[in-house]
N, C-alpha and C. Protein backbone atom coordinates (compact mmCIF):
# COMPACT_ATOMS: atom_id res chain seq x y z
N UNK A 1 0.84 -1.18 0.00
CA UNK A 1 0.00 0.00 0.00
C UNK A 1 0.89 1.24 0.00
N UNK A 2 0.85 1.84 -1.12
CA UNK A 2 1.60 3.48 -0.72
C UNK A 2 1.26 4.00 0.07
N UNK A 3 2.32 5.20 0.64
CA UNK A 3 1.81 6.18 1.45
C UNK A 3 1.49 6.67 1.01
N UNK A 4 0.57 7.27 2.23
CA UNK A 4 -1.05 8.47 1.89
C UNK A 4 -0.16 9.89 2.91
N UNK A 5 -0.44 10.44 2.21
CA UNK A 5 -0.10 12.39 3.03
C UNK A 5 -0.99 12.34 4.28
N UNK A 6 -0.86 12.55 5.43
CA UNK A 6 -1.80 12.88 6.51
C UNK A 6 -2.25 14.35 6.59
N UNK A 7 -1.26 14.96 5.44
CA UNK A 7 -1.57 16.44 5.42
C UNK A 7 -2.70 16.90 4.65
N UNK A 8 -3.18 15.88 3.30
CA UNK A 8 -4.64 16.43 3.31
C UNK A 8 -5.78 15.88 3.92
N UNK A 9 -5.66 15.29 4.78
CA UNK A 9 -7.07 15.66 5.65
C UNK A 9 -6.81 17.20 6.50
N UNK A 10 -5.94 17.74 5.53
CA UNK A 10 -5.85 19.57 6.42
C UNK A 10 -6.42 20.47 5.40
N UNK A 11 -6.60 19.76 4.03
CA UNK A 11 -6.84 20.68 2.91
C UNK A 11 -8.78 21.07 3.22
N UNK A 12 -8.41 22.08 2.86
CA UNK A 12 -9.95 23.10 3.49
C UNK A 12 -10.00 24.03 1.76
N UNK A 13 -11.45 24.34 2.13
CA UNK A 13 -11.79 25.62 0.95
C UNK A 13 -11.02 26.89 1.73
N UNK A 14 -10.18 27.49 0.75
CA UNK A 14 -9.82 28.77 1.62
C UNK A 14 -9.92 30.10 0.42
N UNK A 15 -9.80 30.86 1.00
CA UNK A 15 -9.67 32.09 0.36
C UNK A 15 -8.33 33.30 -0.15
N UNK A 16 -8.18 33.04 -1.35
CA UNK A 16 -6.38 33.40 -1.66
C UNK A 16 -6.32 34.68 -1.14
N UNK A 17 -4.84 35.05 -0.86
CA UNK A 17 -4.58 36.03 0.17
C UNK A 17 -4.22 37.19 -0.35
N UNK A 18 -3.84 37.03 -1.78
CA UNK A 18 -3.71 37.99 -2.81
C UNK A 18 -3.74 37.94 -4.10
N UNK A 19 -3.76 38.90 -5.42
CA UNK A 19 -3.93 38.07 -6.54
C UNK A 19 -2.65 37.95 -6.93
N UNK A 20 -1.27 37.77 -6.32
CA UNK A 20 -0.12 37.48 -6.81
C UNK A 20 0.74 37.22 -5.60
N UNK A 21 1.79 36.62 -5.75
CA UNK A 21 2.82 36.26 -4.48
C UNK A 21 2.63 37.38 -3.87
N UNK A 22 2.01 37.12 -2.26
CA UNK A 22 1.18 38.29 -1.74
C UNK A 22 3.32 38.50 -0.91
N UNK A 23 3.98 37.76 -0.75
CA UNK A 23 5.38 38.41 -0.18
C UNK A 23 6.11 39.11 -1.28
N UNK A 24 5.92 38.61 -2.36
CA UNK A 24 6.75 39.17 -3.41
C UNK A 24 5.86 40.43 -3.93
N UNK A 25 5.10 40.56 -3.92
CA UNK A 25 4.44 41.84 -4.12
C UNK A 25 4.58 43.20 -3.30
N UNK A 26 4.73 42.90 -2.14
CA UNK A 26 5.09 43.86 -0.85
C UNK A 26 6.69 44.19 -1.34
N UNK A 27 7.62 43.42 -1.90
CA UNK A 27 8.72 44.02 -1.92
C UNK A 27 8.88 43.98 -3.39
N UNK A 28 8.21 43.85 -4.38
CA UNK A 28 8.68 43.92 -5.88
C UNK A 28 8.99 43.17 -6.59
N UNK A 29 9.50 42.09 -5.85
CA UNK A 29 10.17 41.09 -6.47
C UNK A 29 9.34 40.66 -7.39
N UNK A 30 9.74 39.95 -8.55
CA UNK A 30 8.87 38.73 -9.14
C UNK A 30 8.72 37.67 -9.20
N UNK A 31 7.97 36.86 -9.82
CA UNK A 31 7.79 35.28 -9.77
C UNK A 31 7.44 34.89 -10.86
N UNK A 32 7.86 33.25 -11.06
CA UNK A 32 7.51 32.71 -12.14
C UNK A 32 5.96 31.61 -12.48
N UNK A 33 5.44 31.39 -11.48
CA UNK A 33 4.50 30.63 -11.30
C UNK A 33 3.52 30.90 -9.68
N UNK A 34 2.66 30.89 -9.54
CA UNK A 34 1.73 30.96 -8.42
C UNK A 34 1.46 29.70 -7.44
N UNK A 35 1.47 29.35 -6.32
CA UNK A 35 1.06 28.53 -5.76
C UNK A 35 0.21 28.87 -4.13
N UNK A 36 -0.90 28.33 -3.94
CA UNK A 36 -1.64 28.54 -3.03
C UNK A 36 -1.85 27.46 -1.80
N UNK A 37 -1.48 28.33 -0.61
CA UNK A 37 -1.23 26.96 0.49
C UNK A 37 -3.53 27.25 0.67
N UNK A 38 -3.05 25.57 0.78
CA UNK A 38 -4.81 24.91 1.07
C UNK A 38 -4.85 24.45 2.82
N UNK A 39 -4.05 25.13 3.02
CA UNK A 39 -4.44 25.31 4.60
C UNK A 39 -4.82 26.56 5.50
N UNK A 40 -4.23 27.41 4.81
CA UNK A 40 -4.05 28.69 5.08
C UNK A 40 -4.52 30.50 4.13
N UNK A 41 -4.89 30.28 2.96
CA UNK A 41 -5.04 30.67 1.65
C UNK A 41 -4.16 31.70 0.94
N UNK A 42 -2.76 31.50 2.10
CA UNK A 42 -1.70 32.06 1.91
C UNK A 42 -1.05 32.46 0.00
N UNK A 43 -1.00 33.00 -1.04
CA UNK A 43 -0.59 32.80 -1.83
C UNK A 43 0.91 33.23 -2.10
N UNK A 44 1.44 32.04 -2.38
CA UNK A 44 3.33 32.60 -2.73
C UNK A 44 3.60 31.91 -3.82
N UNK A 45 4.72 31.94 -4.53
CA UNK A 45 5.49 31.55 -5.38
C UNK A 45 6.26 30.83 -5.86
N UNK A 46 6.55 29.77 -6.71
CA UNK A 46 6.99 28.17 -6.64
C UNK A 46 7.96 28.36 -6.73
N UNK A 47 8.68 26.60 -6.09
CA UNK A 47 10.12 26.60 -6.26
C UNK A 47 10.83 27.57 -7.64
N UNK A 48 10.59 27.17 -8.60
CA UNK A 48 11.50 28.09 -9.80
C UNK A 48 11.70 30.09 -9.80
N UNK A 49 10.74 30.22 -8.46
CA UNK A 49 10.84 31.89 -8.70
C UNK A 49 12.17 31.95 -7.51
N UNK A 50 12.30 33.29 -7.85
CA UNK A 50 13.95 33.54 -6.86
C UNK A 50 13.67 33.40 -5.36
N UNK A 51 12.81 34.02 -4.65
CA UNK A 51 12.32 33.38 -3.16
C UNK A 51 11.64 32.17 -3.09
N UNK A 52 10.90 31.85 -3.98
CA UNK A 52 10.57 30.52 -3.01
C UNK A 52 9.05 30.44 -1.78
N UNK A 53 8.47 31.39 -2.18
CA UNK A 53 7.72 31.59 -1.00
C UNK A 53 6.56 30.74 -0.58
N UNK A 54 6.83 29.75 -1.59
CA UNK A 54 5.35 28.85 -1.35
C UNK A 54 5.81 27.75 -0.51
N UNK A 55 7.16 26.99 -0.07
CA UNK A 55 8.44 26.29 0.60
C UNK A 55 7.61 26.80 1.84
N UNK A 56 7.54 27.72 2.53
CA UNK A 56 7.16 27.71 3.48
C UNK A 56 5.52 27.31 4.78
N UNK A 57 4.89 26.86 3.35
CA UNK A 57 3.22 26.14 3.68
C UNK A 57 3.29 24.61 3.63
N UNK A 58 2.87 24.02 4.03
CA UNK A 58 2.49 22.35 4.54
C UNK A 58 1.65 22.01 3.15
N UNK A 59 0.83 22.50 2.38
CA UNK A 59 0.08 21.52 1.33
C UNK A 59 -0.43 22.66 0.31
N UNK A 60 0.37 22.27 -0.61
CA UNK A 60 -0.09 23.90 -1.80
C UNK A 60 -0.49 23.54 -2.94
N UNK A 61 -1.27 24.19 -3.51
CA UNK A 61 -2.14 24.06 -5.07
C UNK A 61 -1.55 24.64 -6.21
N UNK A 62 -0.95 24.13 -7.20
CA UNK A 62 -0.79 24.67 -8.64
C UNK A 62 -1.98 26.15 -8.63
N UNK A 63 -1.73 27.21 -8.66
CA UNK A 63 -2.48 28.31 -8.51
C UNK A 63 -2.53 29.01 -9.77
N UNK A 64 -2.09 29.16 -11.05
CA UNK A 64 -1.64 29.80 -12.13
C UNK A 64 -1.71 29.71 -13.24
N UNK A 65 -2.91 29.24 -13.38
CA UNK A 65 -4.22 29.73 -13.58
C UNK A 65 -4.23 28.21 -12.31
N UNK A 66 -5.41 27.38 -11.78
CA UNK A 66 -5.34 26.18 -10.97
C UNK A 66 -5.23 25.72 -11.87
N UNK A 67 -4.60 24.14 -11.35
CA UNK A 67 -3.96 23.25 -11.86
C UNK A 67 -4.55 22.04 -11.68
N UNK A 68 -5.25 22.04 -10.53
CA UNK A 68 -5.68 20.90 -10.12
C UNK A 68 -5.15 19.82 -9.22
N UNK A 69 -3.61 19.91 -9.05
CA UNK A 69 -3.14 19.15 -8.32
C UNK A 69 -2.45 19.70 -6.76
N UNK A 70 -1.99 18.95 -5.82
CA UNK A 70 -1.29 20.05 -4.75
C UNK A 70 -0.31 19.12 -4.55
N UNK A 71 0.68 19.58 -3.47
CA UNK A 71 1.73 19.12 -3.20
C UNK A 71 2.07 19.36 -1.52
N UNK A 72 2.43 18.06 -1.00
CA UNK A 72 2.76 18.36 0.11
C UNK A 72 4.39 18.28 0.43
N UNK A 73 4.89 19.99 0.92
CA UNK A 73 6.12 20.14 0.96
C UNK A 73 6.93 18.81 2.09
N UNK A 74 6.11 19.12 3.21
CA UNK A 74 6.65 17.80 4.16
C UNK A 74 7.10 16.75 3.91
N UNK A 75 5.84 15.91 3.06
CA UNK A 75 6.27 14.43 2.78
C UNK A 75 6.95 14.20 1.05
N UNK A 76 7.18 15.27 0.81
CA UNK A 76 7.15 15.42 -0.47
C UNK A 76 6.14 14.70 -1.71
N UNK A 77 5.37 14.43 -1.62
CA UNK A 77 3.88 13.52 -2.17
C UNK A 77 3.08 14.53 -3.01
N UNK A 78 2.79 14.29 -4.33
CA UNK A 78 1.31 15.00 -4.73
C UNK A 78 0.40 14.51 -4.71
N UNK A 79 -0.69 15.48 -4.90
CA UNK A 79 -2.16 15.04 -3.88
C UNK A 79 -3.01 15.54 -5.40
N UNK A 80 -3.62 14.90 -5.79
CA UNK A 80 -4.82 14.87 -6.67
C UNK A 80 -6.18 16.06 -5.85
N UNK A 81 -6.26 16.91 -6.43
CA UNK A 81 -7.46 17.76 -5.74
C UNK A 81 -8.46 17.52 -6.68
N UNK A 82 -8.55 17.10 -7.41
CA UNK A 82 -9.60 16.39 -8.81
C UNK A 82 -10.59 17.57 -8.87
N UNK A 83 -11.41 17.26 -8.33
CA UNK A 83 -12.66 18.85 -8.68
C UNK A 83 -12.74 20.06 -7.79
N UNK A 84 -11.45 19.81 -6.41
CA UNK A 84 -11.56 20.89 -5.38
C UNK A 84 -10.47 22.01 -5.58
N UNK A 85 -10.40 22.01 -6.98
CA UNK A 85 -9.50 23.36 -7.25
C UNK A 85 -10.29 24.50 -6.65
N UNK A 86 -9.17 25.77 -6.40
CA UNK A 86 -9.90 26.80 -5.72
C UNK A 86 -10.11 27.60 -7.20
N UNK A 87 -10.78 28.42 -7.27
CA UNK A 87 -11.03 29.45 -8.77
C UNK A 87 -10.03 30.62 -8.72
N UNK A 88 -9.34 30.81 -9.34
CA UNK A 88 -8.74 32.39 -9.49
C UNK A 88 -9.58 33.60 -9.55
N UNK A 89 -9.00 34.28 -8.58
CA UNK A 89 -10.21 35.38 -8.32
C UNK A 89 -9.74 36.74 -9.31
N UNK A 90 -8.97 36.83 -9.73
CA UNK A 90 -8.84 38.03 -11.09
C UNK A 90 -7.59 37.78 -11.65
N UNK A 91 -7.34 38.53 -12.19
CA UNK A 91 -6.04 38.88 -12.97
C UNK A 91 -4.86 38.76 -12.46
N UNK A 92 -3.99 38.44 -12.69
CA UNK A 92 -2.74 37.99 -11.83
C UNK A 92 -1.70 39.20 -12.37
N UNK A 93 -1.47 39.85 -11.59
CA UNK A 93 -0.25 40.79 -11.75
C UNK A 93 0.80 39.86 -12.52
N UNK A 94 1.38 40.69 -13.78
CA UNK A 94 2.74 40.13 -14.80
C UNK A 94 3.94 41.09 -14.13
N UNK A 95 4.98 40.62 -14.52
CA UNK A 95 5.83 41.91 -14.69
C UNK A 95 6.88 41.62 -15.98
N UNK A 96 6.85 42.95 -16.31
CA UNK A 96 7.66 42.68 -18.03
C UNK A 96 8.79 42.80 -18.07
């Protein structure tokens, strides 16, 4: 039997915290992709952007546009969210 994540029985409906890496936005920085912790509705920024800010949440969602899948940083495991993607709530700040 594989292991199962104990971390989504933590995944909840939440509400994103900004419409772009809500840390990287406060200081300018940019990012290359969106990710949304499903515990918290924290939104930060995936491994490939220069901080990293999504590393710091327990179970996060492909956010950019959703993706559908999440990932738990802990056990390192992805988690199938099949129809419990969260919706993008507007426009996602670019920078050129």
């Amino acid at each position: 039997m594989p292991f199962e994540c104990k971390h989504a029985e933590q995944i909840k409906d939440v509400t994103p915290s900004a419409l772009g890496c809500e840390d990287c936005l406060k200081t300018g920085s940019p990012w290359v992709h969106l990710r949304l912790c499903r515990t918290c509705g924290h939104v930060g920024c995936c491994d490939d952007s220069p901080n990293r800010h999504a590393t710091l949440h327990p179970v996060i969602e492909g956010y950019d546009p959703p993706e559908g899948w999440g990932w738990c940083y802990i056990h390192e495991l992805f988690i199938d969210l099949g129809d419990q993607t969260t919706p993008q709530r507007g426009p996602i700040p670019r920078f050129v």
